[in-house]
Each structure stands twice: as structure tokens, then as C-alpha cells.
C-alpha atoms as a PDB file:
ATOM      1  CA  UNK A   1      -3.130  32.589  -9.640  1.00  0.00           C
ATOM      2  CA  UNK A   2      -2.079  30.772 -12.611  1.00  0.00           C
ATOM      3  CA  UNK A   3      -1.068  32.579 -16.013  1.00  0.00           C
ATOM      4  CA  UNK A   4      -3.238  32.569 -18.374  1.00  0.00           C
ATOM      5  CA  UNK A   5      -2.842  31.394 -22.100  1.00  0.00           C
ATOM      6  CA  UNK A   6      -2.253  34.311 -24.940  1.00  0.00           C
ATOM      7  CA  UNK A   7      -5.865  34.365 -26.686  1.00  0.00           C
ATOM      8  CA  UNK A   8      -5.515  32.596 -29.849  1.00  0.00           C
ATOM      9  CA  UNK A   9      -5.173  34.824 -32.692  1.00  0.00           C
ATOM     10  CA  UNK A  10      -3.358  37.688 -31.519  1.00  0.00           C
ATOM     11  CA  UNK A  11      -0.071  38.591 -31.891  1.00  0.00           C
ATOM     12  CA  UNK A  12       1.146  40.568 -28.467  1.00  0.00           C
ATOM     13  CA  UNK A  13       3.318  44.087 -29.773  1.00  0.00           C
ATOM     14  CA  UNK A  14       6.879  44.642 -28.118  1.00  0.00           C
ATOM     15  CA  UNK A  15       5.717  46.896 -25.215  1.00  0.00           C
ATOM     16  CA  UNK A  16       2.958  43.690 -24.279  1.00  0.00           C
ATOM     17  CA  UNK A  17       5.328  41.367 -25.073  1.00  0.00           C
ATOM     18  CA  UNK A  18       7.793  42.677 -22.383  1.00  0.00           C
ATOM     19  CA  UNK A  19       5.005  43.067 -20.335  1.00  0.00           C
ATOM     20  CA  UNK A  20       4.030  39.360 -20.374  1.00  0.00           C
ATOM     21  CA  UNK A  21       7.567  38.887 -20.314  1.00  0.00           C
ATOM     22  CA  UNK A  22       7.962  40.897 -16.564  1.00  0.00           C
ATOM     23  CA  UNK A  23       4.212  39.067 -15.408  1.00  0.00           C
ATOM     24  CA  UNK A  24       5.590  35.459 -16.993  1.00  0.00           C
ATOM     25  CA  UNK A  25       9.124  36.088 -14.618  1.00  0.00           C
ATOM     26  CA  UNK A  26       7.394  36.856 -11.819  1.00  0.00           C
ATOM     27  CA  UNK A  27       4.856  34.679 -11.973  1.00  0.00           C
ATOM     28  CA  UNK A  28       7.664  31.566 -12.426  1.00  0.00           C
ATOM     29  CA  UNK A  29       8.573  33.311  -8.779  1.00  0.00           C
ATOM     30  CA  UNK A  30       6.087  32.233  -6.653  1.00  0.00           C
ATOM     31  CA  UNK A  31       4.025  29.184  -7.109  1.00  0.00           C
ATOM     32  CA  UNK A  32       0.769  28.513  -8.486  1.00  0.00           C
ATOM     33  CA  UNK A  33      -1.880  28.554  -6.115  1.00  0.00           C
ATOM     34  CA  UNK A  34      -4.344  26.187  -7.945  1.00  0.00           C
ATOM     35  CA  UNK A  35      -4.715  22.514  -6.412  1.00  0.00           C
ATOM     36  CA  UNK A  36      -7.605  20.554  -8.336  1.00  0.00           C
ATOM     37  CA  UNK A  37      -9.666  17.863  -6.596  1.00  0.00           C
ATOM     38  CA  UNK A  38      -7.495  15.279  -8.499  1.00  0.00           C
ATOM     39  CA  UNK A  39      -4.368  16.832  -7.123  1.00  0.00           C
ATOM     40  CA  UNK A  40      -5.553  17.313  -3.865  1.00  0.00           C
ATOM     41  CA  UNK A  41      -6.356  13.204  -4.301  1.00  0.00           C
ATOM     42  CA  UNK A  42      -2.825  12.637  -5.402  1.00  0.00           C
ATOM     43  CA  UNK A  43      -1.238  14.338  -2.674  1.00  0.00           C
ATOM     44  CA  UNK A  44      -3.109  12.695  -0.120  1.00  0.00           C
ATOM     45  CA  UNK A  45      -2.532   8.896  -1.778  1.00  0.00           C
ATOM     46  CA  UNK A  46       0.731   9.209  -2.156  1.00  0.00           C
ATOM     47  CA  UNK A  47       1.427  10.779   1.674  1.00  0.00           C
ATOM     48  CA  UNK A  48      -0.666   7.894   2.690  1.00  0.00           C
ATOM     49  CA  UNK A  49       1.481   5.350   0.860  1.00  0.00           C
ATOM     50  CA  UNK A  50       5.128   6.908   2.422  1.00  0.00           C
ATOM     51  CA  UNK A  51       3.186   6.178   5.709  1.00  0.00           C
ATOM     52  CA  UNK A  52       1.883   3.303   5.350  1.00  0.00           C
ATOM     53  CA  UNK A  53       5.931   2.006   4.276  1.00  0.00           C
ATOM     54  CA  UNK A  54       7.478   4.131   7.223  1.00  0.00           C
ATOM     55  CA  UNK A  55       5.355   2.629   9.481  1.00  0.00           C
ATOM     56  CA  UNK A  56       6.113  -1.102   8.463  1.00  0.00           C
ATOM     57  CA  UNK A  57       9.768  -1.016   7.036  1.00  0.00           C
ATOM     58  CA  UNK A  58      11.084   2.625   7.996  1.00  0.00           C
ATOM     59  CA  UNK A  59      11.720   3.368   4.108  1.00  0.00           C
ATOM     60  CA  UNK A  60      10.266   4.334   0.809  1.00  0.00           C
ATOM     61  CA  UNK A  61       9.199   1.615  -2.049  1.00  0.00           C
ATOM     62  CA  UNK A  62      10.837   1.482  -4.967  1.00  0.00           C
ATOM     63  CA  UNK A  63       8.395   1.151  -7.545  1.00  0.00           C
ATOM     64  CA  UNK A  64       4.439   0.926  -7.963  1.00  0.00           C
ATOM     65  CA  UNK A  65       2.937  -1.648 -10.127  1.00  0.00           C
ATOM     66  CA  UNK A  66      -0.450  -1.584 -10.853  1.00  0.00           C
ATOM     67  CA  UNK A  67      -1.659  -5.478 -11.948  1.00  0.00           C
ATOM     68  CA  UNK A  68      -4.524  -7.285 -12.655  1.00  0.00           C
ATOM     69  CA  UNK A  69      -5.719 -10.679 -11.316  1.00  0.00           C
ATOM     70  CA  UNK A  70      -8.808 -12.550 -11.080  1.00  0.00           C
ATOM     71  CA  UNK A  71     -10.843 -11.037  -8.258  1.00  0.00           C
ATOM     72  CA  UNK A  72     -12.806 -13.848  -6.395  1.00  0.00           C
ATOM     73  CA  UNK A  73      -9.802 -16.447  -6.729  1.00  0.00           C
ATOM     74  CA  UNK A  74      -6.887 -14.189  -5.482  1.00  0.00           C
ATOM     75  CA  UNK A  75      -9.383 -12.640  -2.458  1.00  0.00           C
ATOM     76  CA  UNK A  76     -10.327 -15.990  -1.377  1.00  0.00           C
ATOM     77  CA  UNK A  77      -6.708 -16.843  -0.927  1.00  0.00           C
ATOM     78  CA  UNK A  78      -6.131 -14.260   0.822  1.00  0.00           C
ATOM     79  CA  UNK A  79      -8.753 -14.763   2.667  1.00  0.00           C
ATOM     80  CA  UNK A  80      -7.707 -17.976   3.258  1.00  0.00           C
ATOM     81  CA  UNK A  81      -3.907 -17.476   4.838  1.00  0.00           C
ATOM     82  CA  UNK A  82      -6.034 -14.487   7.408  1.00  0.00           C
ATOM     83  CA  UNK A  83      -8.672 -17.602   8.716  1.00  0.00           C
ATOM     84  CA  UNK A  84      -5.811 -20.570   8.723  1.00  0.00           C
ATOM     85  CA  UNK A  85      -2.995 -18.346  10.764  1.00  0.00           C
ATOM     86  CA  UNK A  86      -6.209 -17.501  13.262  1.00  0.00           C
ATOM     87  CA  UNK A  87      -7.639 -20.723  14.236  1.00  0.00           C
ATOM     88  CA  UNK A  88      -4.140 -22.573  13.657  1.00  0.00           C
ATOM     89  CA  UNK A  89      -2.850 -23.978  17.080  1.00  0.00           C
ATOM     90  CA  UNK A  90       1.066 -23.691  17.817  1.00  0.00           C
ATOM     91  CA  UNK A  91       3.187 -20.809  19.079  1.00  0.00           C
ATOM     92  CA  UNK A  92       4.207 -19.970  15.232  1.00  0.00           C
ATOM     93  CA  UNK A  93       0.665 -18.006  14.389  1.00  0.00           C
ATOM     94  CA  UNK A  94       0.112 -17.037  18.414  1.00  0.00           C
ATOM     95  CA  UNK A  95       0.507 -13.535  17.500  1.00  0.00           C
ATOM     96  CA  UNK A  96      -2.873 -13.811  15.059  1.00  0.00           C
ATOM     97  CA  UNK A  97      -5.720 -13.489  17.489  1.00  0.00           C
ATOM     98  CA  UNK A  98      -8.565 -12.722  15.260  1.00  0.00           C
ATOM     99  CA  UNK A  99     -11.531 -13.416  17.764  1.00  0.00           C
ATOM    100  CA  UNK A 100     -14.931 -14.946  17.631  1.00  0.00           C
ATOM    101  CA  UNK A 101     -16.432 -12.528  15.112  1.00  0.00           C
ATOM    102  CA  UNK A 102     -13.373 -12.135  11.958  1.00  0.00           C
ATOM    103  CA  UNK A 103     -13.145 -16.257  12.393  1.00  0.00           C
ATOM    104  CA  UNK A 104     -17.115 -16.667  11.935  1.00  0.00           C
ATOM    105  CA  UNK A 105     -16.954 -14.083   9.520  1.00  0.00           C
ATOM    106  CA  UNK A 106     -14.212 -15.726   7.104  1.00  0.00           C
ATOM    107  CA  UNK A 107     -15.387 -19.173   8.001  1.00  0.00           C
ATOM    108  CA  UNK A 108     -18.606 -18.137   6.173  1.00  0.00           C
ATOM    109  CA  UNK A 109     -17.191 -16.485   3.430  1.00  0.00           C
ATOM    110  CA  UNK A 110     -15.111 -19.184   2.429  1.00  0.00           C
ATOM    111  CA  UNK A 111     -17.118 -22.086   3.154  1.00  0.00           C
ATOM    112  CA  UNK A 112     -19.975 -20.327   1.004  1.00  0.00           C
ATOM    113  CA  UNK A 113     -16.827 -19.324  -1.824  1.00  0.00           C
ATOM    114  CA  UNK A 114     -18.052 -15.543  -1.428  1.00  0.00           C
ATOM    115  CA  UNK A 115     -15.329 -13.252  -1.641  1.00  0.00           C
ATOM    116  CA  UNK A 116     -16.859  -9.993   0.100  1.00  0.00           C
ATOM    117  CA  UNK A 117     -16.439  -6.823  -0.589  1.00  0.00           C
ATOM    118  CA  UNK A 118     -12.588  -5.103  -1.213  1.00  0.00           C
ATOM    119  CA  UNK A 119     -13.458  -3.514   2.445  1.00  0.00           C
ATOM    120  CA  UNK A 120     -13.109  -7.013   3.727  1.00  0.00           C
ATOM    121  CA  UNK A 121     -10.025  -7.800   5.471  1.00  0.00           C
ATOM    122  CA  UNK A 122      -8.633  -5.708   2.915  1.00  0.00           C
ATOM    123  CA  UNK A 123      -4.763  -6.665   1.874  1.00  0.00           C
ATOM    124  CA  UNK A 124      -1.782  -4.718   0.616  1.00  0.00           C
ATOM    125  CA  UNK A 125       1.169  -6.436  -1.244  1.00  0.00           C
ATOM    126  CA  UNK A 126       4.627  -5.845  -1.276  1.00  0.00           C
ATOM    127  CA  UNK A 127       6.834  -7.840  -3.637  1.00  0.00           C
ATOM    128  CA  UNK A 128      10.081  -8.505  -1.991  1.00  0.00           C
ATOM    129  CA  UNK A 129      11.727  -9.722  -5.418  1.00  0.00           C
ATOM    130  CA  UNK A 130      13.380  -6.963  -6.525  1.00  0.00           C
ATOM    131  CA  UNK A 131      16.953  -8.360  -6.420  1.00  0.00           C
ATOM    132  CA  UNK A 132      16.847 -11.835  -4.722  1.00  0.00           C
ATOM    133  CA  UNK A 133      14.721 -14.637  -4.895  1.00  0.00           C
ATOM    134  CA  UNK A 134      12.844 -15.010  -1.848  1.00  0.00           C
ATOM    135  CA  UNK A 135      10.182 -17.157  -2.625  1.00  0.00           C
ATOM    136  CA  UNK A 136      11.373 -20.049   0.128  1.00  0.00           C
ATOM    137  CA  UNK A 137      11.322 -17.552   2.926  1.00  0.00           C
ATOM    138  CA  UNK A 138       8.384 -17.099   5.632  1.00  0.00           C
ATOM    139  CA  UNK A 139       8.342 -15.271   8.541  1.00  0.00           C
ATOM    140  CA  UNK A 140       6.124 -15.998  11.553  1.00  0.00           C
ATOM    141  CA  UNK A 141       2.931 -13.504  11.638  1.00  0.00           C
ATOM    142  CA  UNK A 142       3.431 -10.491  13.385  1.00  0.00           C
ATOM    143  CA  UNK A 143       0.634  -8.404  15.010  1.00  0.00           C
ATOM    144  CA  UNK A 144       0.590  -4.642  14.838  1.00  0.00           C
ATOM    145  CA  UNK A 145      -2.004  -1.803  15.352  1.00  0.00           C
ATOM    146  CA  UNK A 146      -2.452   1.617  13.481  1.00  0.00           C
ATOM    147  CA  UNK A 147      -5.033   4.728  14.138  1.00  0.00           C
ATOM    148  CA  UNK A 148      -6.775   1.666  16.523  1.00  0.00           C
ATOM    149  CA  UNK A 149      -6.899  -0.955  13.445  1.00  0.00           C
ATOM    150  CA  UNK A 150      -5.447  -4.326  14.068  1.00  0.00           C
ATOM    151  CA  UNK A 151      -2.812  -5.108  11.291  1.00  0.00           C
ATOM    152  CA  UNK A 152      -1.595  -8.609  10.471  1.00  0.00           C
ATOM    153  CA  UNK A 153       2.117  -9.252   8.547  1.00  0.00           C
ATOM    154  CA  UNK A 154       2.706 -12.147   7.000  1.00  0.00           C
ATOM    155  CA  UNK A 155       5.856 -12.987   4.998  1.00  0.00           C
ATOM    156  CA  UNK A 156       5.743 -15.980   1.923  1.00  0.00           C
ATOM    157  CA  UNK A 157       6.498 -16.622  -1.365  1.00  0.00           C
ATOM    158  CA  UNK A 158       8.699 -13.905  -2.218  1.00  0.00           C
ATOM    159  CA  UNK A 159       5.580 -11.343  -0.909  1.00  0.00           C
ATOM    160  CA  UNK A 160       4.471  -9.421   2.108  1.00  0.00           C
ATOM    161  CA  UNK A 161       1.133  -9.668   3.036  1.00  0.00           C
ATOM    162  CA  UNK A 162      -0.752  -6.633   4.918  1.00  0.00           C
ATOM    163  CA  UNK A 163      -3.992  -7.498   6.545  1.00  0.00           C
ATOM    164  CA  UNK A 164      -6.093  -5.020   7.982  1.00  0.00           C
ATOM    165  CA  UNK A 165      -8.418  -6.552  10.631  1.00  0.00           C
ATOM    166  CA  UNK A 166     -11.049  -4.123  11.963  1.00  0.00           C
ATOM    167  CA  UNK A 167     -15.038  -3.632  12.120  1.00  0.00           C
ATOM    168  CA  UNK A 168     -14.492   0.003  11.404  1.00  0.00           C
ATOM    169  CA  UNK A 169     -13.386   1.275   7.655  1.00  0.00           C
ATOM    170  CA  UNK A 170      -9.690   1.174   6.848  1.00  0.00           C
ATOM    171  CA  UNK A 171      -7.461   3.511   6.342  1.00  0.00           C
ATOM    172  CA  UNK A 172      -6.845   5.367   2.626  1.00  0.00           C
ATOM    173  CA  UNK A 173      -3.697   3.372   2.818  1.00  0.00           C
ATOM    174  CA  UNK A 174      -5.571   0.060   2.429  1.00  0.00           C
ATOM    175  CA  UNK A 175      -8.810   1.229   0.461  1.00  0.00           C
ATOM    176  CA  UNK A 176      -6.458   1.962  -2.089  1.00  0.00           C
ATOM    177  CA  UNK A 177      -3.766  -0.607  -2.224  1.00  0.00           C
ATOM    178  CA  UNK A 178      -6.080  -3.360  -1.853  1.00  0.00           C
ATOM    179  CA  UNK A 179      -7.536  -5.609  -4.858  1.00  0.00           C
ATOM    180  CA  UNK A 180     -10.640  -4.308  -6.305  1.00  0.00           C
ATOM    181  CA  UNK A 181     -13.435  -6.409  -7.847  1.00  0.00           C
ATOM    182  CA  UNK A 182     -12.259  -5.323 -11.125  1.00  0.00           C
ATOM    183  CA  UNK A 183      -9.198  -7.233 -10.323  1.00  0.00           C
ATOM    184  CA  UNK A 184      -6.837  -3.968 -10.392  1.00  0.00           C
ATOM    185  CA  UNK A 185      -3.963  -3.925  -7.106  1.00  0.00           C
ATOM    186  CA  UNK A 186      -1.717  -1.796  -6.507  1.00  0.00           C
ATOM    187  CA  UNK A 187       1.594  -3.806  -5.973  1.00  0.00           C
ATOM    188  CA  UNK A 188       4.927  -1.850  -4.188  1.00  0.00           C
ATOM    189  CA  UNK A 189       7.998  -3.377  -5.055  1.00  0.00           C
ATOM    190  CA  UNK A 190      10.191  -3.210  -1.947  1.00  0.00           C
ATOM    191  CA  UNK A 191      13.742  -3.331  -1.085  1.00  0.00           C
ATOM    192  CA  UNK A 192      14.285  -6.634   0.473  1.00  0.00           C
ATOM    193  CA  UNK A 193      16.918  -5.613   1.818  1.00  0.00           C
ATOM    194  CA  UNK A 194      15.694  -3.310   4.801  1.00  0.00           C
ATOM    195  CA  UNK A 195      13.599  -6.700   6.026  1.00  0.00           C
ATOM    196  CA  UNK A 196      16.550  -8.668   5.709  1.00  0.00           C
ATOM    197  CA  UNK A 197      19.029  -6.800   7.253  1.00  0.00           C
ATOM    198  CA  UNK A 198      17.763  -7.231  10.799  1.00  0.00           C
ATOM    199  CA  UNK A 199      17.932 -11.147  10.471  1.00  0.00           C
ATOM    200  CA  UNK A 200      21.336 -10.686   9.684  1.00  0.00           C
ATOM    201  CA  UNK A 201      22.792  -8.520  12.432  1.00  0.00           C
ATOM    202  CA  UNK A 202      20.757 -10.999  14.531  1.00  0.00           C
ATOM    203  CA  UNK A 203      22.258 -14.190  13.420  1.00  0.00           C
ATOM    204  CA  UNK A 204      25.888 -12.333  13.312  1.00  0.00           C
ATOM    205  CA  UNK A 205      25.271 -11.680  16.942  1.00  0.00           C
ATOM    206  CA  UNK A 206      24.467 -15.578  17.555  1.00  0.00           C
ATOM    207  CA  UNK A 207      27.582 -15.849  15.071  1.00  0.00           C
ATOM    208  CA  UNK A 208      25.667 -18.337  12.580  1.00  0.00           C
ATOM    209  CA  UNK A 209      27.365 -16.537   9.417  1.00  0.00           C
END
């Protein structure tokens, strides 16, 4: 267990004082055994964060910023980019196949301006302006799936866009990262870099640059 703090008040004599002294040594040994609730919720967030990154990018973010932003406007747009990619003809989006229900769904919601709950189609954001300016670059939509939720990736304007497409709740990773109807997100700033690199090596193996 934990040390305790000296009672206020009292002043320990020498032989107590070398006592504490031996407990307070020992004690620095061996670690404390007492995880709270909020620690416990800590742990968890932040091993579901390092997973959520290792799965996409095989690394670790390099910051988290937590920002604010108008609710209803910024989840309609997001919204938005999910619907347009899935009914959108053309072998650029044929990777987003969001089926009869999520296209009904998000036709509704943004015909009728409602911007559903933060459980809907819920979408983490990873700034890729850390060191370059990006904001010209998109990638075609890839499709990906994770503890049997569809995921949709979506590259523009300098940001990553993380969809999570599913009936069922998501995962920690996206209930937390998501925009709430508060307006707080949780933004990682990622190195660019690691999503970058494999266009290079590709286009030095077609020997383009």
C-alpha cells in the first residue's frame, strides 16, 4: 500500500524518524499498489489511442490537442464527405461501400440538417501538418476493418479522416476521439512523414523523382 502522510502536528523523535526513514526506503522499492478509477480510465485511453495509431500508421502521435468547434456544422461535414464518397460513381471512392442502410441513414440526416448523436459515424482526426503543408494532397478512400467494425480513411486538406461505419457501438478508440456535442475533439498531430514515405519509395521504384 501507499505511505501514509505524517499526522499534522507531530513532530516524529530520531528513533521514528529512522523508522519512517527504513519504511519510506522500502516503500520507494516496490510500487504502489493503488490504481483509482480515473487511473484505471487513463491507462485504458491512452493504450487504446497507441492502438488505434499502430493499427493505421505503425507509429505513435506526436502530440494531442484537444479543440473546440461548432458541433452541428463540423459533424454535418463530416457527415457529408462519409455519404458523397458512398454513393459517388467512379473507381476513385470504389473502396467506400456503405450499403443501403448508412446511405439512407446519412441521406436523412443531412437532408433534415440533424447532426445525430457523437455515436454516429463517429470520426477521429489526425492533423498531418506538423512540418509540411499538405493541405493540396488527397488520397483515394481506403477501406479497413477492426474488432468486425468497418473503418473508412480518407486523406484532404492537410487532415486524416477516420470513419467508423458500424450498427454496433465503436470502439473506446473512437468514443473518445470523436467530436462531442459540446464541440470538444481530440485532435493527434501526426508525423506526416510515416504516410508519406511509402509514396515515395513507390514513385522511386517507377523512378518519377
Amino acid at each position: 500500500t501507499c505511505p501514509a502522510p505524517p499526522a499534522p502536528g507531530r513532530k516524529p523523535t530520531t528513533a521514528n524518524r529512522h523508522t519512517k526513514n527504513k519504511q519510506t526506503q522500502n516503500n520507494a522499492r516496490r510500487p504502489c499498489s493503488v490504481i483509482t478509477p480515473r487511473l484505471r480510465s487513463l491507462i485504458q485511453k491512452r493504450a487504446a489511442i497507441g492502438n488505434l495509431i499502430r493499427q493505421q500508421y505503425g507509429g505513435d502521435s506526436i502530440e494531442i490537442r484537444k479543440v473546440l468547434a461548432d458541433y452541428k456544422q463540423l459533424k454535418l461535414f463530416q457527415l457529408s464527405i462519409l455519404w458523397r464518397a458512398g454513393v459517388a460513381k467512379g473507381s476513385f471512392f470504389k473502396e467506400v461501400d456503405l450499403g443501403e442502410f448508412h446511405e439512407t441513414k446519412l441521406r436523412t440526416l443531412l437532408n433534415t440538417e440533424t447532426p445525430g448523436s457523437a455515436m454516429d459515424y463517429p470520426c477521429v482526426m489526425f492533423d498531418l501538418r506538423h512540418q509540411r503543408n499538405l493541405e493540396g494532397w488527397i488520397e483515394q478512400p481506403a477501406k479497413s476493418k477492426h474488432d468486425g467494425q468497418r473503418n473508412y480513411k480518407f486523406i484532404l486538406g492537410g487532415y486524416v479522416l477516420l470513419f467508423t461505419v458500424s450498427k454496433q457501438q465503436p470502439r473506446i478508440s473512437a468514443r473518445e476521439f470523436c467530436l462531442k456535442p459540446s464541440g470538444e475533439m481530440m485532435i493527434l498531430i501526426e508525423d506526416e512523414a510515416k504516410i508519406l514515405r511509402p509514396w515515395i519509395r513507390a514513385l522511386r521504384r517507377a523512378r518519377r523523382i
